[in-house]
N, C-alpha and C. Protein backbone atom coordinates (compact mmCIF):
# COMPACT_ATOMS: atom_id res chain seq x y z
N UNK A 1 35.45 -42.33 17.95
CA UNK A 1 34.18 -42.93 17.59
C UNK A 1 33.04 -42.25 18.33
N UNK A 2 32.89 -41.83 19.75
CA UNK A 2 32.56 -41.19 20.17
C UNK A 2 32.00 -39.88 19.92
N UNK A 3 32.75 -39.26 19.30
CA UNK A 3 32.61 -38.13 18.85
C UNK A 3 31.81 -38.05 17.46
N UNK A 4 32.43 -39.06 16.58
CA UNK A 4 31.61 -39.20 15.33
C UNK A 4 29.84 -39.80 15.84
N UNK A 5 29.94 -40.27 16.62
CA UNK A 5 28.33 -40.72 17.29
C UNK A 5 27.41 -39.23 17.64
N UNK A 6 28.35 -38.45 18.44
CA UNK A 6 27.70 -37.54 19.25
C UNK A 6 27.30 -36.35 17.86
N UNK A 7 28.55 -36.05 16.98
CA UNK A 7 28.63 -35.37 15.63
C UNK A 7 26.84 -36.07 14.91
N UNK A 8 27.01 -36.92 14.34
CA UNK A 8 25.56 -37.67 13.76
C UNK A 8 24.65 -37.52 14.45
N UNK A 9 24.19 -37.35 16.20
CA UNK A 9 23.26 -37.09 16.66
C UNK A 9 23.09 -35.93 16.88
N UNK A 10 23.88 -34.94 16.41
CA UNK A 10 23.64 -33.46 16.86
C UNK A 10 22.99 -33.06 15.03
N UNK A 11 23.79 -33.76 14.25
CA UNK A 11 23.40 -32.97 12.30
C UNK A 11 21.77 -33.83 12.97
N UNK A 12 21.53 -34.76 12.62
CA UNK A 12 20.21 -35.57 13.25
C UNK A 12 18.73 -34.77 14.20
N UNK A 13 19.44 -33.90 15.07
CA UNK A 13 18.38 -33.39 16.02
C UNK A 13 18.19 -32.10 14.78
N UNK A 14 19.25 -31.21 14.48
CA UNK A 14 18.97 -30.14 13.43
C UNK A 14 18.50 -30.66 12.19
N UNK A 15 18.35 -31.76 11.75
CA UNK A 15 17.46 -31.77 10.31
C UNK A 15 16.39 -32.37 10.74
N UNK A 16 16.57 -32.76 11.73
CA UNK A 16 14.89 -33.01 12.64
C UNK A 16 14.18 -31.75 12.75
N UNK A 17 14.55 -30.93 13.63
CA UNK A 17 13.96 -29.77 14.13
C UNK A 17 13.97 -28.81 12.55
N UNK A 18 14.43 -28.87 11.67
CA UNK A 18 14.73 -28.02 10.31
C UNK A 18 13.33 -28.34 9.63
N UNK A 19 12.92 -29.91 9.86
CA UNK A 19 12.04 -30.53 9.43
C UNK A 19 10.60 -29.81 9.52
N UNK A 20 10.34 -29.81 10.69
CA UNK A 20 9.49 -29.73 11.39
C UNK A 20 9.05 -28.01 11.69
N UNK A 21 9.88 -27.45 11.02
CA UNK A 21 9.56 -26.05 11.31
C UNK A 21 8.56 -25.39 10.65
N UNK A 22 7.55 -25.10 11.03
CA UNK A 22 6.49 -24.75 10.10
C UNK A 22 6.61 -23.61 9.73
N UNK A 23 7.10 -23.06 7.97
CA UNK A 23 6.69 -21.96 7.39
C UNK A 23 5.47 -21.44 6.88
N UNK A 24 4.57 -20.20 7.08
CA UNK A 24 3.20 -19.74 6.91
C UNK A 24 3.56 -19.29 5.94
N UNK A 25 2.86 -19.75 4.33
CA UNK A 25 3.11 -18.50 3.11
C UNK A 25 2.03 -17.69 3.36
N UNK A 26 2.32 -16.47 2.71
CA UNK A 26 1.77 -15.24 2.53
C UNK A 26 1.03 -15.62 1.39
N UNK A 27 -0.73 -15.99 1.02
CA UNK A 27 -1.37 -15.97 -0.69
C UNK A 27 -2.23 -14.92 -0.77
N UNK A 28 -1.98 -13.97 0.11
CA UNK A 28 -3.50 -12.91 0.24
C UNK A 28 -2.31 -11.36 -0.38
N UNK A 29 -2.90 -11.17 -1.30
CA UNK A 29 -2.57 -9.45 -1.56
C UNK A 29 -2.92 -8.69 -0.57
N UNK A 30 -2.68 -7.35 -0.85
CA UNK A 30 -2.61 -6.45 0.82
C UNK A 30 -3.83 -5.78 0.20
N UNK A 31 -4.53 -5.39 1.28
CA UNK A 31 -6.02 -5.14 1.29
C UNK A 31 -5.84 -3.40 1.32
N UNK A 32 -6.62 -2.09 0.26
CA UNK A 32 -6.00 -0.76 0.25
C UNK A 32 -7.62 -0.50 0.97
N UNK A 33 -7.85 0.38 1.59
CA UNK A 33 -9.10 1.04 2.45
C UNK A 33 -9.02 2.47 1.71
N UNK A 34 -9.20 2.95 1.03
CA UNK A 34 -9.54 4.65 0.11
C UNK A 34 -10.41 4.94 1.58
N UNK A 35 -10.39 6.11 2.57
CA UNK A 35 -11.32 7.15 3.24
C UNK A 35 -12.04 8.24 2.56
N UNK A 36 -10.51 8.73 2.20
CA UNK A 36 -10.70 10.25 1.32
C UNK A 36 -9.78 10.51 0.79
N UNK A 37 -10.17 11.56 -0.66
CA UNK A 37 -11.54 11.77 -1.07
C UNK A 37 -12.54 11.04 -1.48
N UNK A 38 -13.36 10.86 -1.67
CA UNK A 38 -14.31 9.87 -2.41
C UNK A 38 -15.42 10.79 -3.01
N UNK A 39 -15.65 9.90 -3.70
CA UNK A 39 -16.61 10.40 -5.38
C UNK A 39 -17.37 11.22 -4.76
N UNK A 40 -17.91 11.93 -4.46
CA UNK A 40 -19.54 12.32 -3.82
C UNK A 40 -20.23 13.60 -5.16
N UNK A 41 -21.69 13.84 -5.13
CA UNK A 41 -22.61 14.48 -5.47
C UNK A 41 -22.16 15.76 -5.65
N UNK A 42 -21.65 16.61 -4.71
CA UNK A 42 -21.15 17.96 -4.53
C UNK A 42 -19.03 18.18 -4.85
N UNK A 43 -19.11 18.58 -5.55
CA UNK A 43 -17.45 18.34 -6.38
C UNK A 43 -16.60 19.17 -5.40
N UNK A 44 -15.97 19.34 -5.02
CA UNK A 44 -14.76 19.90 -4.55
C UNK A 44 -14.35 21.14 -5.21
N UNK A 45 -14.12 22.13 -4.56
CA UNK A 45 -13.37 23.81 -4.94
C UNK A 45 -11.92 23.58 -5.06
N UNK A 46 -11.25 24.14 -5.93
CA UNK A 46 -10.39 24.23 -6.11
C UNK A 46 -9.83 25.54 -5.45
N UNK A 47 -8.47 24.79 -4.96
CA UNK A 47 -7.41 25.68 -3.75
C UNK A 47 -8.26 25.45 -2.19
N UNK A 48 -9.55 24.48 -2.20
CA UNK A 48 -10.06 24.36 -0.81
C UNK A 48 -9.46 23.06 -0.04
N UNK A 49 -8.92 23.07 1.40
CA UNK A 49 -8.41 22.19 2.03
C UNK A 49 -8.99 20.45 1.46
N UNK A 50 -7.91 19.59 1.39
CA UNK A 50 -8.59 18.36 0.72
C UNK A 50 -7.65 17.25 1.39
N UNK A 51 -8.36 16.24 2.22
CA UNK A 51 -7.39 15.21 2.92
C UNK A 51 -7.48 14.50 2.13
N UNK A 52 -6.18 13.39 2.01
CA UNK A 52 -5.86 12.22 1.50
C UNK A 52 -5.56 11.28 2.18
N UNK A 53 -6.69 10.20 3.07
CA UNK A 53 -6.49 9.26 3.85
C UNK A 53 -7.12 8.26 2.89
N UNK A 54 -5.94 7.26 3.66
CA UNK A 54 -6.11 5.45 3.18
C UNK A 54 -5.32 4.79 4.33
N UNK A 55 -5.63 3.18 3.75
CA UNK A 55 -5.00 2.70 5.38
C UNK A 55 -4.60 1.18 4.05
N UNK A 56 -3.19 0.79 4.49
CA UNK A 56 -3.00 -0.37 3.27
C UNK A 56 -2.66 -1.68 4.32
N UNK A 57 -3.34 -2.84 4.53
CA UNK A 57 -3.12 -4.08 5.15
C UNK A 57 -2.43 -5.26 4.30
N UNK A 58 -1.45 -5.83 5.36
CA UNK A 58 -1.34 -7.31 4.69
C UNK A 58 -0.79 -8.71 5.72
N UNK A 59 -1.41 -9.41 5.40
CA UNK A 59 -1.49 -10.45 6.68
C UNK A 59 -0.14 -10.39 6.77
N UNK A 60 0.91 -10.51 6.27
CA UNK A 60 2.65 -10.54 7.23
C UNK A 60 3.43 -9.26 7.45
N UNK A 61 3.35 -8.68 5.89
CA UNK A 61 4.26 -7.38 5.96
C UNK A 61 4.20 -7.31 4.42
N UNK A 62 3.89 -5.50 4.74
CA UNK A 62 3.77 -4.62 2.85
C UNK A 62 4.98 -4.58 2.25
N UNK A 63 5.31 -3.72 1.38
CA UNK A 63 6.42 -3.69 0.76
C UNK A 63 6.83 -2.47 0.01
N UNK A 64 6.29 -2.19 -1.55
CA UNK A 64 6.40 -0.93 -1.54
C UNK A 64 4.90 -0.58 -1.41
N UNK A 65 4.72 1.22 -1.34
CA UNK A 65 3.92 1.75 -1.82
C UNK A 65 3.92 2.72 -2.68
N UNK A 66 2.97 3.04 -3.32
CA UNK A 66 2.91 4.18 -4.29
C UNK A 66 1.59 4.98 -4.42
N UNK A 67 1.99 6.43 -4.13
CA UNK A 67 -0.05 7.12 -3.75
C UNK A 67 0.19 7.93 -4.93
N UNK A 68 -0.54 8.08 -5.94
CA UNK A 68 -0.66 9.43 -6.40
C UNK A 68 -2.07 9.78 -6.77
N UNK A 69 -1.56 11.33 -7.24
CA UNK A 69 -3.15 11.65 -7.09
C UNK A 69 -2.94 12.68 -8.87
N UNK A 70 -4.23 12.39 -9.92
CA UNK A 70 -3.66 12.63 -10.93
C UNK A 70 -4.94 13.86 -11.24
N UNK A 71 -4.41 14.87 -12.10
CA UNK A 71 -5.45 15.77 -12.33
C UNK A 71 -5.68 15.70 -13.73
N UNK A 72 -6.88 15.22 -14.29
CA UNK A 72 -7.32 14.64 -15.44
C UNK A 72 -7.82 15.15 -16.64
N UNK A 73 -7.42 16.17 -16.64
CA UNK A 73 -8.03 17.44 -17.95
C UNK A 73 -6.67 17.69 -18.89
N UNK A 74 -5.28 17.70 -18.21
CA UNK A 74 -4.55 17.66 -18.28
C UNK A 74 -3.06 16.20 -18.29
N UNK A 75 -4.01 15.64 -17.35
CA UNK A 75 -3.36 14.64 -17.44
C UNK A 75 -1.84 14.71 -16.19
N UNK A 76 -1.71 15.48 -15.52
CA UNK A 76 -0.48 16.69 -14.42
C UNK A 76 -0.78 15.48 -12.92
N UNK A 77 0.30 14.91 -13.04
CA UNK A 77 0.48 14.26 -11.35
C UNK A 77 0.55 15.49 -10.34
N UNK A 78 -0.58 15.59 -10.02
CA UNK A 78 -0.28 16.91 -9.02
C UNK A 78 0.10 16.50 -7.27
N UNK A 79 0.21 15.26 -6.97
CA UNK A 79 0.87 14.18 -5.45
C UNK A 79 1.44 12.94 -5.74
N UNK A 80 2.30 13.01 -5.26
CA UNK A 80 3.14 11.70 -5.38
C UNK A 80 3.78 11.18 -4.36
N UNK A 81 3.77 9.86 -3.80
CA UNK A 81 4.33 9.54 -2.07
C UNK A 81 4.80 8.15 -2.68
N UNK A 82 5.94 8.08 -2.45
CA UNK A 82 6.37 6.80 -2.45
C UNK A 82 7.07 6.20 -1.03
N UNK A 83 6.53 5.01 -0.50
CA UNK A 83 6.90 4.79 0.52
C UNK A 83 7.47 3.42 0.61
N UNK A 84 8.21 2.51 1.46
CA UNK A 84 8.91 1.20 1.63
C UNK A 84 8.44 0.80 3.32
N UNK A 85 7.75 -0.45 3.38
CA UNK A 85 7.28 -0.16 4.26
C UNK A 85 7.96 -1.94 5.10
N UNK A 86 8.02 -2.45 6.18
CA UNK A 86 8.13 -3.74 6.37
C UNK A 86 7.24 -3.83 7.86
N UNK A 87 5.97 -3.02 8.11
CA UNK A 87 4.69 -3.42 8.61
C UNK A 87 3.92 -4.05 7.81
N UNK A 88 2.91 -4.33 8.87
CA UNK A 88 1.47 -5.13 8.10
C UNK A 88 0.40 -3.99 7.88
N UNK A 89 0.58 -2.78 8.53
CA UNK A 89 -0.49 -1.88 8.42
C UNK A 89 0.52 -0.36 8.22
N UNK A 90 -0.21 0.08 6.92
CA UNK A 90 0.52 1.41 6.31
C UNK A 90 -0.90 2.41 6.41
N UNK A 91 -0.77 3.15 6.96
CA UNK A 91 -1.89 4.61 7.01
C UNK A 91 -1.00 5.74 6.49
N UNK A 92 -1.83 6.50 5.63
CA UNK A 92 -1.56 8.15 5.27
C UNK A 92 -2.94 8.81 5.20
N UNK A 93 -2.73 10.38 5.86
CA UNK A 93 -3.26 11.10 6.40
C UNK A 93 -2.60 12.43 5.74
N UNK A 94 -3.16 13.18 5.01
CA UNK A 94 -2.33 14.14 4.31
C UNK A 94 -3.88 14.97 3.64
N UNK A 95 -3.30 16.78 5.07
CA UNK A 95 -4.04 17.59 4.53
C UNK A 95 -3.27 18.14 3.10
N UNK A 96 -3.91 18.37 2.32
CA UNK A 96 -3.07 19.29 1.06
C UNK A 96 -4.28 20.51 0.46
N UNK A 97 -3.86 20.80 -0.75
CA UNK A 97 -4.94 21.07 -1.66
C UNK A 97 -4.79 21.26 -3.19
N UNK A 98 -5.97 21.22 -3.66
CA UNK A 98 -5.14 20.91 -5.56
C UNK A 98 -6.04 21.64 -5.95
N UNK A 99 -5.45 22.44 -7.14
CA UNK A 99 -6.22 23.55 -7.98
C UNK A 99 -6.40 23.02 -9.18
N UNK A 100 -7.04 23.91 -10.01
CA UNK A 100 -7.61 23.58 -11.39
C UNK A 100 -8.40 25.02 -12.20
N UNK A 101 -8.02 25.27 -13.14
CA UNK A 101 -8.72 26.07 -14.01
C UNK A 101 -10.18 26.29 -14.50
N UNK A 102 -10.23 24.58 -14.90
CA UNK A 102 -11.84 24.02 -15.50
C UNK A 102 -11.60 23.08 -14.39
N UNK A 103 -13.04 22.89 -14.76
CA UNK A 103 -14.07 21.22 -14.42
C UNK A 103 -13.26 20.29 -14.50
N UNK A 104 -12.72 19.53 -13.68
CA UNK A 104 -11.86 18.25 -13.93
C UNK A 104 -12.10 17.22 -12.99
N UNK A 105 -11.88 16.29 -13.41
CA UNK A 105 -11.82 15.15 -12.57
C UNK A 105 -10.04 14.72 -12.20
N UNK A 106 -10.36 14.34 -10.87
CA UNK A 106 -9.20 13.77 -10.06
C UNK A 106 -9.13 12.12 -10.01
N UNK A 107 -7.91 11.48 -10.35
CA UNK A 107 -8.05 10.23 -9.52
C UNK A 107 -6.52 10.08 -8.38
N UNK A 108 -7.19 9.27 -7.77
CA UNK A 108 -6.69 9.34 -6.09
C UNK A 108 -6.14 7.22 -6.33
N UNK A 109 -4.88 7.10 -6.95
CA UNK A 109 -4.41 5.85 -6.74
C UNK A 109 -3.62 5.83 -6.15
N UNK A 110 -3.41 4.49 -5.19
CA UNK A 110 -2.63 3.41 -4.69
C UNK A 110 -2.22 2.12 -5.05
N UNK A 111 -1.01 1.98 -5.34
CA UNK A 111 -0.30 0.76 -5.58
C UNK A 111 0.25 0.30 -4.53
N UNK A 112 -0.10 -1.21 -3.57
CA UNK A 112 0.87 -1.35 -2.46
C UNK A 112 1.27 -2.57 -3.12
N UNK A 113 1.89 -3.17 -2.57
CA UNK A 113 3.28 -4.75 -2.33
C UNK A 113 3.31 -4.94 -1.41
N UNK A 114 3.17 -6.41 -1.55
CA UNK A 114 3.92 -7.16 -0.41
C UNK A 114 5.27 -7.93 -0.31
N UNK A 115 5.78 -8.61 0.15
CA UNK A 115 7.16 -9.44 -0.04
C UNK A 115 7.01 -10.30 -0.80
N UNK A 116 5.98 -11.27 -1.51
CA UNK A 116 5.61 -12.01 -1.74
C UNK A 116 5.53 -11.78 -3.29
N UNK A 117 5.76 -10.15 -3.68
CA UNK A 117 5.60 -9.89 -5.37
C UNK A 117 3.53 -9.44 -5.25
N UNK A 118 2.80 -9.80 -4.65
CA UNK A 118 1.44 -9.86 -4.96
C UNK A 118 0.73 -8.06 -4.61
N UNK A 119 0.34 -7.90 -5.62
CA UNK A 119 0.04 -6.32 -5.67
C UNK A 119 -1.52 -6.22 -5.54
N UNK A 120 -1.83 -4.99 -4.99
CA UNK A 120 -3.33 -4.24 -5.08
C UNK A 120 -3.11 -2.92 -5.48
N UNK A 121 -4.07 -2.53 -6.39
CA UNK A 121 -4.48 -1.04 -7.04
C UNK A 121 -5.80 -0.78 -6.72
N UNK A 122 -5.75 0.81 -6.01
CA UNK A 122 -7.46 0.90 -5.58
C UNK A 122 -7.60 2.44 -6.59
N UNK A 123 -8.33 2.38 -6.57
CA UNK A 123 -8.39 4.01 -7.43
C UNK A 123 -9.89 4.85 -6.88
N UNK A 124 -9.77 5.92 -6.69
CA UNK A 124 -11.16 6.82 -6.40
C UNK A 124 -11.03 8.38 -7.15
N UNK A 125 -12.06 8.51 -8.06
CA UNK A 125 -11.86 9.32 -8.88
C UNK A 125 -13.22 10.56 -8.26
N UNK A 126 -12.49 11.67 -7.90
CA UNK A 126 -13.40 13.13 -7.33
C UNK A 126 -13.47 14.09 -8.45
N UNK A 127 -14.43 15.26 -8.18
CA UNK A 127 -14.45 15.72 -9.12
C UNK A 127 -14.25 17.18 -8.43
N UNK A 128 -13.56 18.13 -9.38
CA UNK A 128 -13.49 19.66 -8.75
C UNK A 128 -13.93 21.01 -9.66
N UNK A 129 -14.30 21.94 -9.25
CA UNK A 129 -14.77 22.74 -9.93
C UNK A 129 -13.72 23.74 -9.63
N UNK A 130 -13.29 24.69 -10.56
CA UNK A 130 -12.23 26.00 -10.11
C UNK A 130 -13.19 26.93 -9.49
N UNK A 131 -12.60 27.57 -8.25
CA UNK A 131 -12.86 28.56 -7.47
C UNK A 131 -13.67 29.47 -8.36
């Protein structure tokens, strides 16, 4: 009898304490920061050094990511990064460089995730002239 007492007060303290445990949901999508490139006045040379920084946040932890960078005359994924991440803060930093024949426009997207299923897409579209 004893034992069945001590048994009931031990399931008792754990669906107590089970109770009481406070879970934080995650309702915020992960926040993408574009640095570079960005749109500007003066277009970009083609075959000239070109960074690709962004920084991707999310109040608990990201999930996937996806960077690419698309060359638009053609329509040619000319970068592609796929990453899996289980931080709250994802940065890329990537010297490269991208060529082109004609006048084209670039776009520079990010797709991140979080655990939660809740997505952000940022997009920044540059423009380049061939050498």
């Amino acid at each position: 009898m004893k034992n069945l007492i001590s048994l009931l007060a031990l399931i008792g303290l754990v669906v107590l304490g089970a109770s009481s445990c406070n879970t934080i949901e995650d309702n915020n999508a992960p926040v993408i920061i574009m640095m570079s490139p960005l749109a500007t006045k003066n277009p970009y040379i083609s075959g000239m050094p070109i960074r690709l920084r962004l920084e991707a946040r999310d109040d608990f932890e990201l999930h996937e990511i996806v960077i690419s960078v698309v060359r638009e005359h053609d329509s040619k994924e000319v970068y592609l990064k796929y990453g899996h991440s289980h931080g709250s803060v994802f940065s890329l930093l990537v010297d490269t460089m991208f060529t082109t024949s004609v006048n084209s426009d670039f776009t520079f997207k990010a797709i991140v995730s979080d655990h939660e299923g809740e997505e952000t897409v940022a997009t920044e579209t540059f423009h380049m002239h061939p050498m």
